[in-house]
C-alpha atoms as a PDB file:
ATOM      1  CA  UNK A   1      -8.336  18.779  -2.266  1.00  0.00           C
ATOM      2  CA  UNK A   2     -10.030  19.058  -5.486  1.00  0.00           C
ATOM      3  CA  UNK A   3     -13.201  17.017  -5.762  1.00  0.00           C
ATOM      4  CA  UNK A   4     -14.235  17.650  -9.620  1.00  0.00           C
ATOM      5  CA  UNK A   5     -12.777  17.083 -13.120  1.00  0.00           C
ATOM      6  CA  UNK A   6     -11.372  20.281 -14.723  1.00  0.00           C
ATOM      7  CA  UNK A   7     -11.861  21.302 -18.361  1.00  0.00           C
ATOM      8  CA  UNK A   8      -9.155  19.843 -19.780  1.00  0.00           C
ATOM      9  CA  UNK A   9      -7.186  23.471 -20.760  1.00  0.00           C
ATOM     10  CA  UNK A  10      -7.351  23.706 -17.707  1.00  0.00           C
ATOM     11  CA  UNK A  11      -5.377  20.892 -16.656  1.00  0.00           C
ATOM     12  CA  UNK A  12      -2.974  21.799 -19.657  1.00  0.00           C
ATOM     13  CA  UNK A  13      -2.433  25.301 -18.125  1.00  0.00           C
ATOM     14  CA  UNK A  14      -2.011  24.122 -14.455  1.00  0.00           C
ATOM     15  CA  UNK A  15       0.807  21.749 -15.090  1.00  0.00           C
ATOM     16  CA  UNK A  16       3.379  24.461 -15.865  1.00  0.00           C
ATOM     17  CA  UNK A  17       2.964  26.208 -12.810  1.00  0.00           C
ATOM     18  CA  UNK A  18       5.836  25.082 -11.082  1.00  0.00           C
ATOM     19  CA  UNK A  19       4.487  22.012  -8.783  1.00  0.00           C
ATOM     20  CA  UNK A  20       6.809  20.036  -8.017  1.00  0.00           C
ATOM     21  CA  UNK A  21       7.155  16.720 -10.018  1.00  0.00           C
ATOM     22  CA  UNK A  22      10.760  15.826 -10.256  1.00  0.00           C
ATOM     23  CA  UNK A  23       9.833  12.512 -11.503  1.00  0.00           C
ATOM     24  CA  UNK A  24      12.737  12.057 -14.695  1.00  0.00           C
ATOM     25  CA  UNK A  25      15.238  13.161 -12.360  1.00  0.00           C
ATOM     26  CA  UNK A  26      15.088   9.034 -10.874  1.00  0.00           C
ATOM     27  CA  UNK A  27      15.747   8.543 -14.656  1.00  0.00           C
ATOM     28  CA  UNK A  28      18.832  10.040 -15.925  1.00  0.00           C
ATOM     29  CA  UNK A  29      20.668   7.009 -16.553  1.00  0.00           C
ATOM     30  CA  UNK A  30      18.151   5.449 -18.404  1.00  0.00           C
ATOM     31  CA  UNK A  31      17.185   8.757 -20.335  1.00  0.00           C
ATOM     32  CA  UNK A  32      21.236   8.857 -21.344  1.00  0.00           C
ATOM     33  CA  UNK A  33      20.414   5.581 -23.455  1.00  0.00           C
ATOM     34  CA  UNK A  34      18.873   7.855 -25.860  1.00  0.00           C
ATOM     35  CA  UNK A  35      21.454  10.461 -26.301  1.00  0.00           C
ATOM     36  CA  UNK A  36      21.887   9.920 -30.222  1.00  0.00           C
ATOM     37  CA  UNK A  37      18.268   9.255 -30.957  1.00  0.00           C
ATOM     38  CA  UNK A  38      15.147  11.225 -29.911  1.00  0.00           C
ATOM     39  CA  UNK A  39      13.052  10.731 -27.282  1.00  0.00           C
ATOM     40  CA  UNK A  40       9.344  10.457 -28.399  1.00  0.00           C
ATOM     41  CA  UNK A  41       7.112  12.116 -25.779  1.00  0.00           C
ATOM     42  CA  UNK A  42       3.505  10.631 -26.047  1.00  0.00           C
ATOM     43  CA  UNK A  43       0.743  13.310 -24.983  1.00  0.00           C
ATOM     44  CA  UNK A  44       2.730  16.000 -23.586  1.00  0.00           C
ATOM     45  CA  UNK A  45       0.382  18.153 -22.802  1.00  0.00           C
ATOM     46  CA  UNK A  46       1.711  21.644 -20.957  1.00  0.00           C
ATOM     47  CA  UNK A  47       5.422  20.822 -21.822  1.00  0.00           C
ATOM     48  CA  UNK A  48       6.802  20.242 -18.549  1.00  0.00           C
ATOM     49  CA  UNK A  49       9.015  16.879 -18.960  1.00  0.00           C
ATOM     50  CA  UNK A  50       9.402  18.306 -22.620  1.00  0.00           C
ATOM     51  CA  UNK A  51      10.952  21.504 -21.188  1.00  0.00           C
ATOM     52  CA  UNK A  52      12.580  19.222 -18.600  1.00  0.00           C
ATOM     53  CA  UNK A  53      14.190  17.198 -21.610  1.00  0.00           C
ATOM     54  CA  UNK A  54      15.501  19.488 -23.995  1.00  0.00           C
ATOM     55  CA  UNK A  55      17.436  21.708 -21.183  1.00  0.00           C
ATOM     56  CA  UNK A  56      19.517  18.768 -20.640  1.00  0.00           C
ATOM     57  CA  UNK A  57      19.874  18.827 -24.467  1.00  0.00           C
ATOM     58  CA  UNK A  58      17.991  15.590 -25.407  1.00  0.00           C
ATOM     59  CA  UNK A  59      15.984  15.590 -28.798  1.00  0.00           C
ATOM     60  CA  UNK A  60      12.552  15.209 -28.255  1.00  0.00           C
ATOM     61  CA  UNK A  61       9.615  14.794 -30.328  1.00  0.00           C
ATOM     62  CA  UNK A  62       6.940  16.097 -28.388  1.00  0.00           C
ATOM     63  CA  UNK A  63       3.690  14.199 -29.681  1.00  0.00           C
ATOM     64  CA  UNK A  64      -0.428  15.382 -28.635  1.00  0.00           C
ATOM     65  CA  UNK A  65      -3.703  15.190 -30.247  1.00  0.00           C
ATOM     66  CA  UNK A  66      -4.384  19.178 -28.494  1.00  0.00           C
ATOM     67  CA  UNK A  67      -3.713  21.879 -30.755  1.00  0.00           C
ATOM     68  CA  UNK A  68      -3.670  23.686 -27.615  1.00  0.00           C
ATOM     69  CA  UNK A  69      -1.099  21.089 -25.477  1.00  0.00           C
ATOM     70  CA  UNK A  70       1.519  21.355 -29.132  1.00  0.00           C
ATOM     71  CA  UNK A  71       1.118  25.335 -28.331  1.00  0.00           C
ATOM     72  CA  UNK A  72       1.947  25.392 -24.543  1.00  0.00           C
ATOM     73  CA  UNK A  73       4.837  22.868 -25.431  1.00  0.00           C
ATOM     74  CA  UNK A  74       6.191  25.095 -28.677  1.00  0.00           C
ATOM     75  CA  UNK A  75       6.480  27.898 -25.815  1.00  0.00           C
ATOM     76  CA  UNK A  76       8.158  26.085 -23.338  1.00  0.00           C
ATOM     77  CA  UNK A  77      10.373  23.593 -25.609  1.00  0.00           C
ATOM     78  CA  UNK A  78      10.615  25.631 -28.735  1.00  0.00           C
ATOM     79  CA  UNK A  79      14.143  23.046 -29.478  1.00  0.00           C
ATOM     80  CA  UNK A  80      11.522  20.099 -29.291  1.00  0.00           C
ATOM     81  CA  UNK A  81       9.892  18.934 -32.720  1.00  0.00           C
ATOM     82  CA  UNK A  82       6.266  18.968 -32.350  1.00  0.00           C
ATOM     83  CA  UNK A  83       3.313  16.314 -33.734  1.00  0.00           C
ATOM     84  CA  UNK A  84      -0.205  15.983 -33.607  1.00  0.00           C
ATOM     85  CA  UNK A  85      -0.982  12.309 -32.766  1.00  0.00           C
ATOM     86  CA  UNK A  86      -4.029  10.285 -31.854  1.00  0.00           C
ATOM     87  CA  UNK A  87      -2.782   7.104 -29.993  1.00  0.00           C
ATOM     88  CA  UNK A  88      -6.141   5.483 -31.093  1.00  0.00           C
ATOM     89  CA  UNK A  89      -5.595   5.810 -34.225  1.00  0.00           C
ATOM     90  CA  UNK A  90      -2.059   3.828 -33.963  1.00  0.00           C
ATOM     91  CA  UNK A  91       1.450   5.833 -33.862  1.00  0.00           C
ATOM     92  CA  UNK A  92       2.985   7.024 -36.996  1.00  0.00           C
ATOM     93  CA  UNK A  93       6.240   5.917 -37.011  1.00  0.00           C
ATOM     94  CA  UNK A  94       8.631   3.246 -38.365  1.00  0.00           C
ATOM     95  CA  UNK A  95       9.157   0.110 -36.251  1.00  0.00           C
ATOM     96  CA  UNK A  96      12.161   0.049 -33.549  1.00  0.00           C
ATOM     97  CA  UNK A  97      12.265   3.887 -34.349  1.00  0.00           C
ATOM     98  CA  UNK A  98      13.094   4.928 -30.156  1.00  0.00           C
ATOM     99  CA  UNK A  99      15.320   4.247 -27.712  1.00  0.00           C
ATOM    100  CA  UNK A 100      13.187   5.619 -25.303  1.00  0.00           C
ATOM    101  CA  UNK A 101       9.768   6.404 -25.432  1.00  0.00           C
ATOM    102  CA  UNK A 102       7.828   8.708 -22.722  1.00  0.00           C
ATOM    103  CA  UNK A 103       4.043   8.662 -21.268  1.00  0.00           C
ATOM    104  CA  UNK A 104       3.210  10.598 -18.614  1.00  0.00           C
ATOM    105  CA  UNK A 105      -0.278  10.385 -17.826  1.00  0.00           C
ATOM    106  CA  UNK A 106      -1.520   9.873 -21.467  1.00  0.00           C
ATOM    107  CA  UNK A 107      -2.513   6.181 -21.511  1.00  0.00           C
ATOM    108  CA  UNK A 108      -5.439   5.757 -19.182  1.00  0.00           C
ATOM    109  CA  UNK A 109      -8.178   7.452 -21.536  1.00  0.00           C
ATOM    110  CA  UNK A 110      -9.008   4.220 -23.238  1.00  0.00           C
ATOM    111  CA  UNK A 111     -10.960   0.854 -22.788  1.00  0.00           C
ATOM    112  CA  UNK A 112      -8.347  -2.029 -21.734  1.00  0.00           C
ATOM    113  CA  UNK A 113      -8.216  -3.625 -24.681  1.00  0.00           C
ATOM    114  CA  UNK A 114      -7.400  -0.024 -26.733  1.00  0.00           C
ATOM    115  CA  UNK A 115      -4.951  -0.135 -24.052  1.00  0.00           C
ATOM    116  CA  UNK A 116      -3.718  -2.735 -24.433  1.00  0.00           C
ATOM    117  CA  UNK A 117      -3.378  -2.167 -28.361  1.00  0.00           C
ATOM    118  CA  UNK A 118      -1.526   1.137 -27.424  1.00  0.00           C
ATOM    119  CA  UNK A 119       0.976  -0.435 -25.142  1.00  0.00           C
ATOM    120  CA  UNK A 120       1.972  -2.855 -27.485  1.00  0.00           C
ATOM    121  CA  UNK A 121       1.862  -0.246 -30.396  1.00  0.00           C
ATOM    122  CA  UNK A 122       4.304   1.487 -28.419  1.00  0.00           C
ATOM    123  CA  UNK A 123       6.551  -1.984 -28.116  1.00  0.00           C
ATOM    124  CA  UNK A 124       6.751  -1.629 -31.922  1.00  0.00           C
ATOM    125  CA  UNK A 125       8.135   1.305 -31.981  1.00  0.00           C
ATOM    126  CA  UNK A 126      10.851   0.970 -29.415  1.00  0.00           C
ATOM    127  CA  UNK A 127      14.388  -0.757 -30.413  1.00  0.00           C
ATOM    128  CA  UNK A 128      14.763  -4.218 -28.951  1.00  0.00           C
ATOM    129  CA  UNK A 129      16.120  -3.444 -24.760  1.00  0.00           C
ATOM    130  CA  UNK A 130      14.316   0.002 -25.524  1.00  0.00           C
ATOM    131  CA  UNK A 131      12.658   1.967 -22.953  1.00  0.00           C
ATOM    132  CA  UNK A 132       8.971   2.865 -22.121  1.00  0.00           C
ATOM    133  CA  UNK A 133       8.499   5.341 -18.866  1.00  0.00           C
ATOM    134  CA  UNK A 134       5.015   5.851 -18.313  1.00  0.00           C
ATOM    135  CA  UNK A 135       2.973   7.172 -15.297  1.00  0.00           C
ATOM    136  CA  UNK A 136      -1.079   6.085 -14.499  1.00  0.00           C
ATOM    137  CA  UNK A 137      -3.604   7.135 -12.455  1.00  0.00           C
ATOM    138  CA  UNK A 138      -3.925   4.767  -9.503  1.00  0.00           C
ATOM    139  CA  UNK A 139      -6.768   3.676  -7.716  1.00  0.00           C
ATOM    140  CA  UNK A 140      -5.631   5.319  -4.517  1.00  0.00           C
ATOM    141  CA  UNK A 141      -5.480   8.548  -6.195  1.00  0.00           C
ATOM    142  CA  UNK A 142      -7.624  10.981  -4.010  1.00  0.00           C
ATOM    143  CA  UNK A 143      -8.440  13.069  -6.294  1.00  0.00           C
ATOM    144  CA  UNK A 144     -10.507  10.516  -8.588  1.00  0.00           C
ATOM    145  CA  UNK A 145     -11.720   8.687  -5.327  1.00  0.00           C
ATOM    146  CA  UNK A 146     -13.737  11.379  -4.215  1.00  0.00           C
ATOM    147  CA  UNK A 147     -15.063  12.368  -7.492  1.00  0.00           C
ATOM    148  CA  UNK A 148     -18.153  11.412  -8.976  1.00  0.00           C
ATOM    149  CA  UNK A 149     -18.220   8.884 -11.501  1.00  0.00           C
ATOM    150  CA  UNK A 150     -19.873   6.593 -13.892  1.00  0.00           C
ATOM    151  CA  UNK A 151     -18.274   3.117 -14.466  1.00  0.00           C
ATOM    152  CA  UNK A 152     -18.113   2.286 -17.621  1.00  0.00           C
ATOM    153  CA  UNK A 153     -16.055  -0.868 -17.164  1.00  0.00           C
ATOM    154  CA  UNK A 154     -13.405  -2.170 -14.786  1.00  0.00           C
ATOM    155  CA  UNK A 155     -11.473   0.612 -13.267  1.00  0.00           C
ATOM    156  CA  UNK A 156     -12.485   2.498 -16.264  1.00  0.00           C
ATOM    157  CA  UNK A 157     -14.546   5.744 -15.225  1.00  0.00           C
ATOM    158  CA  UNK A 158     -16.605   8.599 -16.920  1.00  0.00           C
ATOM    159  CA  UNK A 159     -15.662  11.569 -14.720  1.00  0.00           C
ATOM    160  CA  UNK A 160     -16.569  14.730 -15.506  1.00  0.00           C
ATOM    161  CA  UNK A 161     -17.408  13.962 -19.038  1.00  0.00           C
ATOM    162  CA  UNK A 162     -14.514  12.505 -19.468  1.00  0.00           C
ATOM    163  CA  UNK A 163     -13.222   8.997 -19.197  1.00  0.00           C
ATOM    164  CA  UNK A 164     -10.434   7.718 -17.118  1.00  0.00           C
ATOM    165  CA  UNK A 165      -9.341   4.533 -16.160  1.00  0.00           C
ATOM    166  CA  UNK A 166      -7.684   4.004 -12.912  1.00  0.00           C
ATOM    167  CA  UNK A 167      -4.931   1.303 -12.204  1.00  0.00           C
ATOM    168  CA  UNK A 168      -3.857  -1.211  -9.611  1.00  0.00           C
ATOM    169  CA  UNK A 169      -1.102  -3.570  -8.794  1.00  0.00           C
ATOM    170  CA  UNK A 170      -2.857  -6.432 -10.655  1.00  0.00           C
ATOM    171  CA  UNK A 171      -4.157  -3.843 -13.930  1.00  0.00           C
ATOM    172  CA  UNK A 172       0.124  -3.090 -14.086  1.00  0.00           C
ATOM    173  CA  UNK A 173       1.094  -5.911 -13.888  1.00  0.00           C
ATOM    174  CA  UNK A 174      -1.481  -7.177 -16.779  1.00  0.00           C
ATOM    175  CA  UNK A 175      -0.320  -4.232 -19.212  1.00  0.00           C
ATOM    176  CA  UNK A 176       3.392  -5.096 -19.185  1.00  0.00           C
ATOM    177  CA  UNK A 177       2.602  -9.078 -18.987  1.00  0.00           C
ATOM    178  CA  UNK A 178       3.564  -9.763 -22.645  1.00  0.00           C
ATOM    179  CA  UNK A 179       6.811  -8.744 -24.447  1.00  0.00           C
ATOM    180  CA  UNK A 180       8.073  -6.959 -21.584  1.00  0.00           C
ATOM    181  CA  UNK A 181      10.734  -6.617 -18.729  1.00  0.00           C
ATOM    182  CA  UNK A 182       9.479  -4.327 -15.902  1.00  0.00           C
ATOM    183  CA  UNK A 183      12.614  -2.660 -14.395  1.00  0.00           C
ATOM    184  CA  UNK A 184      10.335  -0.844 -12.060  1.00  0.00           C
ATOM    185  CA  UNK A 185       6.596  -0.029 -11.163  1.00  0.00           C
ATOM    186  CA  UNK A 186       5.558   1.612  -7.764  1.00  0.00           C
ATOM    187  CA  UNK A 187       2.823   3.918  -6.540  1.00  0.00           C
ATOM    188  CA  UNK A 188       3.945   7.672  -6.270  1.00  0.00           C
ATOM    189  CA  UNK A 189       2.694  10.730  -5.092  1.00  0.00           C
ATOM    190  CA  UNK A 190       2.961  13.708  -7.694  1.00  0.00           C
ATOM    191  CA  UNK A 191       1.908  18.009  -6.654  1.00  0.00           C
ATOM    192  CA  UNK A 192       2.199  18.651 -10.387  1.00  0.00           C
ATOM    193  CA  UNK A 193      -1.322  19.382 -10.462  1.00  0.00           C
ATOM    194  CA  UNK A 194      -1.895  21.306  -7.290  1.00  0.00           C
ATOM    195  CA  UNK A 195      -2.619  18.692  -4.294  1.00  0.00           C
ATOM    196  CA  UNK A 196      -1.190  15.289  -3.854  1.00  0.00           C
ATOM    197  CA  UNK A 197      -2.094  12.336  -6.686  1.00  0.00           C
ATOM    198  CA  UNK A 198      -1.260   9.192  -6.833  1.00  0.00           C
ATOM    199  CA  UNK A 199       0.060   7.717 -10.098  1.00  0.00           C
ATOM    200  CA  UNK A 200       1.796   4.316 -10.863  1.00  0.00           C
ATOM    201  CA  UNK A 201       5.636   4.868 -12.262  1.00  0.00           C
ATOM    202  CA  UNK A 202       6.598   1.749 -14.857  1.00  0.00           C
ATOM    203  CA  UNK A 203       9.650   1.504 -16.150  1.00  0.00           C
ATOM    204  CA  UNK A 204       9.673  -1.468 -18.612  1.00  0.00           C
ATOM    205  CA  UNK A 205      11.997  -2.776 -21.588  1.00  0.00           C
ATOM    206  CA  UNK A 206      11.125  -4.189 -24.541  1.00  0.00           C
ATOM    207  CA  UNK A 207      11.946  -7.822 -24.147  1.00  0.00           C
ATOM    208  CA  UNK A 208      12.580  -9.993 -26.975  1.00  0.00           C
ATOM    209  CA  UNK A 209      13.349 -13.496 -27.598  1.00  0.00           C
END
């Protein structure tokens, strides 16, 4: 088991190697909700689910702030429109523009209440009964466990010189607790990286009224 942070092309590199994380497959029929409208893909990092998405012909706009993550993705999804976004800088795009939007792994960089802003950023831009499928870094996860780390605040680590927050039960349930229907969150365990991690899987729908 890994027991540092690496650089972060690293990481970018290492998740098209071919580790197994058939996560979307549990998805398909909520995935097919977006057949006429693209799927936005926040932080997508080596193009894996991007690659995953467009060979089952979905649209996708595949959204990073790395140069180097829109590259990897351009190679492996050239059919996928690419973007260079910061999600702390709020997303650029209209209101109730998605059906479904997708975060693997992208949202736990940030303070809780920049997530928080995020989340709810993303809420905007999903149609009302829309989709959000995201994926976190739990608490249980081994390979941030053993690593060493600075706490910055709670659940919310530098590690390696960079920061991470971690999530729980309680921390899930928290993020999804206003203007949203959680269809599904559980605890997961994920080789994509080489090793087993633990990550939460959310499912939630906008909820409105």
């Amino acid at each position: 088991m890994r027991t540092g942070v690496e650089s972060w092309g690293e990481i970018l590199r290492s998740s098209g190697r071919g580790y197994e994380d058939p996560w979307l497959e549990r998805w398909q029929t909520l995935l097919e909700t977006s057949r006429k409208i693209p799927i936005l893909e926040l932080g997508c990092g080596g193009g894996q689910d991007t690659r995953f998405l467009t060979e089952l012909g979905f649209a996708v706009i595949a959204a990073d702030f790395s140069n180097e993550a829109l590259e990897l993705t351009r190679r492996r999804a050239p059919e996928a429109a690419l973007k260079n976004v910061d999600l702390t800088r709020g997303l650029p795009f209209p209101d109730a523009a998605f059906r479904v939007i997708l975060a693997s792994l992208s949202l736990h960089y940030f303070p809780w209440s920049k997530t928080l802003q995020i989340v709810q950023d993303v809420r905007r831009c999903l149609q009302p009964g829309g989709y959000l499928l995201a994926r976190f870094n739990s608490t249980r996860d081994p390979h941030y466990s053993a690593a060493e780390k600075q706490e910055i605040e709670e659940n919310f680590y530098l590690v390696g010189g960079m920061p991470k927050r971690l999530f729980d039960r309680t921390s899930v349930d928290a993020l999804f607790r206003e203007g949203w229907e959680v269809i599904g969150a559980d605890e997961r365990v994920t080789l994509r990286y080489g090793g087993e991690k633990v990550v939460w899987e959310v499912a939630a729908r906008r909820a409105d009224g």
